[in-house]
N, C-alpha and C. Protein backbone atom coordinates (compact mmCIF):
# COMPACT_ATOMS: atom_id res chain seq x y z
N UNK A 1 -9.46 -0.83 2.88
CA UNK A 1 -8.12 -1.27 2.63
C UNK A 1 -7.27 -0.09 2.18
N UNK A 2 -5.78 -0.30 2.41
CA UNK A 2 -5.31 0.81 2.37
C UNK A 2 -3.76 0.45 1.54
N UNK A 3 -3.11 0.67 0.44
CA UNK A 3 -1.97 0.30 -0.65
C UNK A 3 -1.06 1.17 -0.25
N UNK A 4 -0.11 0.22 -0.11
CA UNK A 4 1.54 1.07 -0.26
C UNK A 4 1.93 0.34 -1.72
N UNK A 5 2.33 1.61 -2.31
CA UNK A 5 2.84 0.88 -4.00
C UNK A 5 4.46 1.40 -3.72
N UNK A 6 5.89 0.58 -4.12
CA UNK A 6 6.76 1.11 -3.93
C UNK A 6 7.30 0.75 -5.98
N UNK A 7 7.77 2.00 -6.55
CA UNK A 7 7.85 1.69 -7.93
C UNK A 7 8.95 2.05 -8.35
N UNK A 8 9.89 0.88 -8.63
CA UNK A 8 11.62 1.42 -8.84
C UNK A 8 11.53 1.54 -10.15
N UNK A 9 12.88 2.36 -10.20
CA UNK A 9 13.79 3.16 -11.86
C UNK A 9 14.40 1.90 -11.99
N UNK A 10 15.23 1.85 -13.22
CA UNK A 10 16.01 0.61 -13.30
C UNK A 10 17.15 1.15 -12.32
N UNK A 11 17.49 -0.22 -11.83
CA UNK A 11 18.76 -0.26 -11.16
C UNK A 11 20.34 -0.26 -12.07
N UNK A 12 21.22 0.23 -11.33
CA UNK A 12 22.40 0.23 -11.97
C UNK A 12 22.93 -1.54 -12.55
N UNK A 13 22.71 -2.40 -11.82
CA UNK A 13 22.65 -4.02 -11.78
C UNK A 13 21.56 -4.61 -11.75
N UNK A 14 20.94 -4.66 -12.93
CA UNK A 14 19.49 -5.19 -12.69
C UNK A 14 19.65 -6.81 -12.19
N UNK A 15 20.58 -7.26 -12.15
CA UNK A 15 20.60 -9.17 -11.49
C UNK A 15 21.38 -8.82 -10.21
N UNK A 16 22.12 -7.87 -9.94
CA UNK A 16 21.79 -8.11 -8.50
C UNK A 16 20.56 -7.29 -8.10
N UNK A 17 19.97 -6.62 -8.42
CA UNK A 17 18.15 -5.76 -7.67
C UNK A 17 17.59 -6.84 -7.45
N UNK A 18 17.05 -7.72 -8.64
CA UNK A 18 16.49 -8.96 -8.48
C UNK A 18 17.19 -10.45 -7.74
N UNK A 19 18.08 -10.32 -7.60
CA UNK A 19 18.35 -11.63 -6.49
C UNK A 19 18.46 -11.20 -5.29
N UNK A 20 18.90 -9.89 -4.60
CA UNK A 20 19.03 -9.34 -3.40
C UNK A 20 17.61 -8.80 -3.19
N UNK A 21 16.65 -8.79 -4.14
CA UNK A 21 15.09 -8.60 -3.67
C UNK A 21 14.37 -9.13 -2.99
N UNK A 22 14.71 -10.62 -4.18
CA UNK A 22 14.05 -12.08 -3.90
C UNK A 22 14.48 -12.71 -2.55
N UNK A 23 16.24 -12.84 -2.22
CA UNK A 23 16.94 -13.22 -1.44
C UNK A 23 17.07 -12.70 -0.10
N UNK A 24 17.08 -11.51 0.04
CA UNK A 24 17.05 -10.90 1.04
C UNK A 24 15.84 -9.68 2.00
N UNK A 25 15.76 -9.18 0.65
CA UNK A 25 14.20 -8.33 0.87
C UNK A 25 12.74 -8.41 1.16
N UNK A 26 12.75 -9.76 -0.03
CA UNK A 26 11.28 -10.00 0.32
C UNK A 26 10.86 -10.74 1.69
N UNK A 27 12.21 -11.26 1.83
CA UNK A 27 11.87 -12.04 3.54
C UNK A 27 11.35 -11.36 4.71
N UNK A 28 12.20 -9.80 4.63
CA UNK A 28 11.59 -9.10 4.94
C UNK A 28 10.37 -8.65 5.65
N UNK A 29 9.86 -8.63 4.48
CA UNK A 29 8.93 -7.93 3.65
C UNK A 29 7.36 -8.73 4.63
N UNK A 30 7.81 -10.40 4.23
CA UNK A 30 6.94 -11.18 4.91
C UNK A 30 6.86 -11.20 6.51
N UNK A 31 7.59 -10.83 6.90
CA UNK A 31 7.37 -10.26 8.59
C UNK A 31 6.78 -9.08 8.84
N UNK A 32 6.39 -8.35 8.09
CA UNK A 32 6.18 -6.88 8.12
C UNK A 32 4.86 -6.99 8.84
N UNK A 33 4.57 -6.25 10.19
CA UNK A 33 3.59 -6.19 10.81
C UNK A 33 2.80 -5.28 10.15
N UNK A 34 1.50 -6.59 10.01
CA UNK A 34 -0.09 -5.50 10.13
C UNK A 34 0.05 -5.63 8.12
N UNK A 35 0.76 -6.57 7.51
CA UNK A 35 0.80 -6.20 5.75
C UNK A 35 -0.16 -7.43 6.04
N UNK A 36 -1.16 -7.07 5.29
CA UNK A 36 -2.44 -8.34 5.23
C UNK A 36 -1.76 -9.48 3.64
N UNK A 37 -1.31 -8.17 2.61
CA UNK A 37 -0.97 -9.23 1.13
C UNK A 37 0.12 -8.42 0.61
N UNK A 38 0.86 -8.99 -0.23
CA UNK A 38 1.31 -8.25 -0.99
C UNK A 38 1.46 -8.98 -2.52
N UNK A 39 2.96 -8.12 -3.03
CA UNK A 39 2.57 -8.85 -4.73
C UNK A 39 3.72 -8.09 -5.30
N UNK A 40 4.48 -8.48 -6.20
CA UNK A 40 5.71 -7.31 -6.86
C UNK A 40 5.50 -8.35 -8.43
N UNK A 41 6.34 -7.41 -9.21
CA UNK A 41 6.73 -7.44 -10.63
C UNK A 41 8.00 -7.00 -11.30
N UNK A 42 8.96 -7.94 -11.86
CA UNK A 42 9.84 -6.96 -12.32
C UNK A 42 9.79 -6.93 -14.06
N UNK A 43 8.75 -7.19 -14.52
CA UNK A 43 8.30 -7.37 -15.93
C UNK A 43 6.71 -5.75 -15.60
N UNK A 44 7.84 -5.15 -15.63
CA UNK A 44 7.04 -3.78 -15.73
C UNK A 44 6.96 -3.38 -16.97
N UNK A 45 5.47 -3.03 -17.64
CA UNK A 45 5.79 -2.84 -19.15
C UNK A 45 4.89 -1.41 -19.59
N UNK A 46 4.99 -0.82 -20.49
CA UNK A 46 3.87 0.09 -20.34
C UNK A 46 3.16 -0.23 -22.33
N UNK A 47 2.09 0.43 -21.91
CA UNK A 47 0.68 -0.06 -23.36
C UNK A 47 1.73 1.17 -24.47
N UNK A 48 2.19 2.24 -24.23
CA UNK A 48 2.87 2.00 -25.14
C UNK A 48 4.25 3.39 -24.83
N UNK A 49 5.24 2.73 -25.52
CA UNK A 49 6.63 3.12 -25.35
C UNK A 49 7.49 2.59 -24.22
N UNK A 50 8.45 2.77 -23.81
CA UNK A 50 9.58 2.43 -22.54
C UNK A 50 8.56 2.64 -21.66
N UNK A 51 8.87 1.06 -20.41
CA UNK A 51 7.89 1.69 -18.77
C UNK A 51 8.91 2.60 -18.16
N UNK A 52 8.31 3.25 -17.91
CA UNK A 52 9.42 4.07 -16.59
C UNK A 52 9.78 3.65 -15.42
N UNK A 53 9.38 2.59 -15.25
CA UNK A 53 10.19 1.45 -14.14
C UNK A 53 10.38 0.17 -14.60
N UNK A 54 10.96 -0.25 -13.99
CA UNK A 54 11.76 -1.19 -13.88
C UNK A 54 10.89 -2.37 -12.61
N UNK A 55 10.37 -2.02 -12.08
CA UNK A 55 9.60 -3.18 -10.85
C UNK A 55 8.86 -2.52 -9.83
N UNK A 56 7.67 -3.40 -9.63
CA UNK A 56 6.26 -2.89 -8.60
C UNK A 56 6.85 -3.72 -7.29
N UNK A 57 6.08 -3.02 -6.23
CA UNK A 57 5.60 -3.61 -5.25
C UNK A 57 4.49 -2.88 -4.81
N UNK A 58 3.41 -3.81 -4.28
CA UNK A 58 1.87 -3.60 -3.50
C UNK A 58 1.97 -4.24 -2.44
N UNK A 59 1.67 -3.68 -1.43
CA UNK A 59 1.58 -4.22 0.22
C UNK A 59 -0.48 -3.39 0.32
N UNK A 60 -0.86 -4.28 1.21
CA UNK A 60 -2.12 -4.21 1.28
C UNK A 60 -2.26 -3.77 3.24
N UNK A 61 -2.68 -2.94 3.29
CA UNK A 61 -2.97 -3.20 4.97
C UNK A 61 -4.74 -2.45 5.05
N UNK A 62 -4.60 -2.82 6.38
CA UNK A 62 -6.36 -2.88 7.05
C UNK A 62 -6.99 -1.29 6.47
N UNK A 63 -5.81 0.02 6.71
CA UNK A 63 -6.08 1.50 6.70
C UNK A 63 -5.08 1.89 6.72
N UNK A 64 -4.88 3.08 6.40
CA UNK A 64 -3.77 4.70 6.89
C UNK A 64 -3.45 4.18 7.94
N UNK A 65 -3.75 4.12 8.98
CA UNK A 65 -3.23 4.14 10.59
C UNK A 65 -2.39 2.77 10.47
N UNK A 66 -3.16 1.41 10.03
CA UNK A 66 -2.37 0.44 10.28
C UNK A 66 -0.84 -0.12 9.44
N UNK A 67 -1.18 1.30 8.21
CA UNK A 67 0.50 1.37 7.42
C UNK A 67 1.12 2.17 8.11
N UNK A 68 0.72 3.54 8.44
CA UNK A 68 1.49 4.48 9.07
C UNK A 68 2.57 3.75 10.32
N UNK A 69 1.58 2.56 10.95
CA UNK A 69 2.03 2.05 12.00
C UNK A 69 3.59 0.80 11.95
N UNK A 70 3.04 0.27 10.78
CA UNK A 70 3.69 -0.93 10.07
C UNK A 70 5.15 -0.12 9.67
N UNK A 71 5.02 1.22 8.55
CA UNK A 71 6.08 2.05 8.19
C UNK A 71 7.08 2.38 9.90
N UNK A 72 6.64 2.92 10.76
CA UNK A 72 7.12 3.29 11.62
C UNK A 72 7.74 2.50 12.94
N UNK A 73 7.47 0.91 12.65
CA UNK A 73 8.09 0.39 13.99
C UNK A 73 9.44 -0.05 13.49
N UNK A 74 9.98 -0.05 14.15
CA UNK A 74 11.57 -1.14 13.80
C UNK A 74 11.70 -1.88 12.90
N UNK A 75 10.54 -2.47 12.41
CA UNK A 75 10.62 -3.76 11.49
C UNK A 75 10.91 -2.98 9.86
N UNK A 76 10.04 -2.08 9.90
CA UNK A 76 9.50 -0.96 8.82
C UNK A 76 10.38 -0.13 8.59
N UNK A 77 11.10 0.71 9.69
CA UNK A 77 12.55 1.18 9.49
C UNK A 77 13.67 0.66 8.80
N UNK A 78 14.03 -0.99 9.39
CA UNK A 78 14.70 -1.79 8.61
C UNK A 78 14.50 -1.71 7.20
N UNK A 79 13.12 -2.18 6.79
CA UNK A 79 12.85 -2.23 5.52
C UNK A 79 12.98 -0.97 4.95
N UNK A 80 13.01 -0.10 5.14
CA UNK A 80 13.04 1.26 4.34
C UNK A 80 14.64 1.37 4.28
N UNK A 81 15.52 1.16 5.36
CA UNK A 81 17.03 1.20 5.24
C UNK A 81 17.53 0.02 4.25
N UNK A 82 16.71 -1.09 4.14
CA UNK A 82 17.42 -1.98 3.37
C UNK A 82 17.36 -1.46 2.12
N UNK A 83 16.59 -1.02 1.07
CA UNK A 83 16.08 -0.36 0.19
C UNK A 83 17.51 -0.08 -1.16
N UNK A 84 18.32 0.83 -0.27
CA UNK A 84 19.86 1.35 -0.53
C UNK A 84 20.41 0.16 -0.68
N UNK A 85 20.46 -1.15 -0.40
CA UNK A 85 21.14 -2.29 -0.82
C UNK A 85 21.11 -2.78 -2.42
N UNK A 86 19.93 -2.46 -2.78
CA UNK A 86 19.33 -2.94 -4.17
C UNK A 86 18.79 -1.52 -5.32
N UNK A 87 18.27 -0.94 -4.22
CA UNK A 87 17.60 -0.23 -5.71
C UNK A 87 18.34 1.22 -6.16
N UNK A 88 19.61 0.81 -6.97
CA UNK A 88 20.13 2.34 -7.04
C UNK A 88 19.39 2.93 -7.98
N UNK A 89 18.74 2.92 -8.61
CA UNK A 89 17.75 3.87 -9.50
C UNK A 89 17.22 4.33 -8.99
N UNK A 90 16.60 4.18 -7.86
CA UNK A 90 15.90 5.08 -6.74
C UNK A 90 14.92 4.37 -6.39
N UNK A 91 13.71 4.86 -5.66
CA UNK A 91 12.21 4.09 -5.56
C UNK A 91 11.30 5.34 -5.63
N UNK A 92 9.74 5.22 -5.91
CA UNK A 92 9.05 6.42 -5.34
C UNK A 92 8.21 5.46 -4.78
N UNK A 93 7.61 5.74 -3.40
CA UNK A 93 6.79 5.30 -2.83
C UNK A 93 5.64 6.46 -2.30
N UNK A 94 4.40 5.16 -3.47
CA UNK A 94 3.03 6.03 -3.04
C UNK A 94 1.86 5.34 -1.96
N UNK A 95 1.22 6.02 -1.33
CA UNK A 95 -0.18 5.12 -0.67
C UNK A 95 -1.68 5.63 -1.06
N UNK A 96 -2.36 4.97 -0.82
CA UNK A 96 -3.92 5.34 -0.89
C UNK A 96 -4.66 4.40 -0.51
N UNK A 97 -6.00 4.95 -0.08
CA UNK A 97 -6.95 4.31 0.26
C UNK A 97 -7.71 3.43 -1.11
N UNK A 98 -8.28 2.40 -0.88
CA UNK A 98 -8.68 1.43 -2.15
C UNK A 98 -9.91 0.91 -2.03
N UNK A 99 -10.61 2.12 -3.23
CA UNK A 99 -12.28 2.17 -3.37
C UNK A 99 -12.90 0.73 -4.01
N UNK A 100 -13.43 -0.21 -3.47
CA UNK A 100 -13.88 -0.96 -3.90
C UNK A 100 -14.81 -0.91 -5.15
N UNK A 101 -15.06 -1.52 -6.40
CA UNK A 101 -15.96 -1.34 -7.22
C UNK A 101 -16.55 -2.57 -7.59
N UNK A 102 -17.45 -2.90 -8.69
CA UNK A 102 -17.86 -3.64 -9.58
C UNK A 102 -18.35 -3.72 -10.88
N UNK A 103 -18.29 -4.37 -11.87
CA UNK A 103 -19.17 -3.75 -13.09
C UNK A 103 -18.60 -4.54 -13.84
């Protein structure tokens, strides 16, 4: 399995980030070819002092190739252009591969 984490700053309007997220984005989000799950938060907190964001998102896909692929068609473009609608604090978006464990 393979994680796209996208992790925003606070926004300049934190009630519109969150209703134009919910409302318009995440719909998105749910068409997104080849995303097996995903999951967001805007109760970002940290164990201790200020979080440095403001809200998660996790998208789950099969591997590298099948995000690389998902990021790059039309659908994925969109979503990366919509982005500028909501999050003026910025975003950083990270990926990695996801080592299974137990214990």
């Amino acid at each position: 399995m393979h994680k796209l984490v996208v992790l925003y700053s606070k926004p300049a309007d934190p009630d519109h980030f969150r209703d134009y997220y919910v409302t318009n984005h995440l719909p998105l989000v749910m068409k997104w070819p080849g995303l097996l799950a995903w999951r967001y938060s805007f109760d970002v907190a940290a164990t201790e002092g200020e979080a440095p964001y403001f809200a998660v998102f996790e998208g789950d896909f099969a591997d590298a190739a099948a995000m690389a692929a998902a990021r790059a068609s039309p659908h994925g473009q969109r979503l990366a252009a919509d982005v500028a609608n909501y999050a003026t604090g910025g975003a950083v978006v990270i990926h990695y591969p996801v080592q299974d464990g137990t214990g």
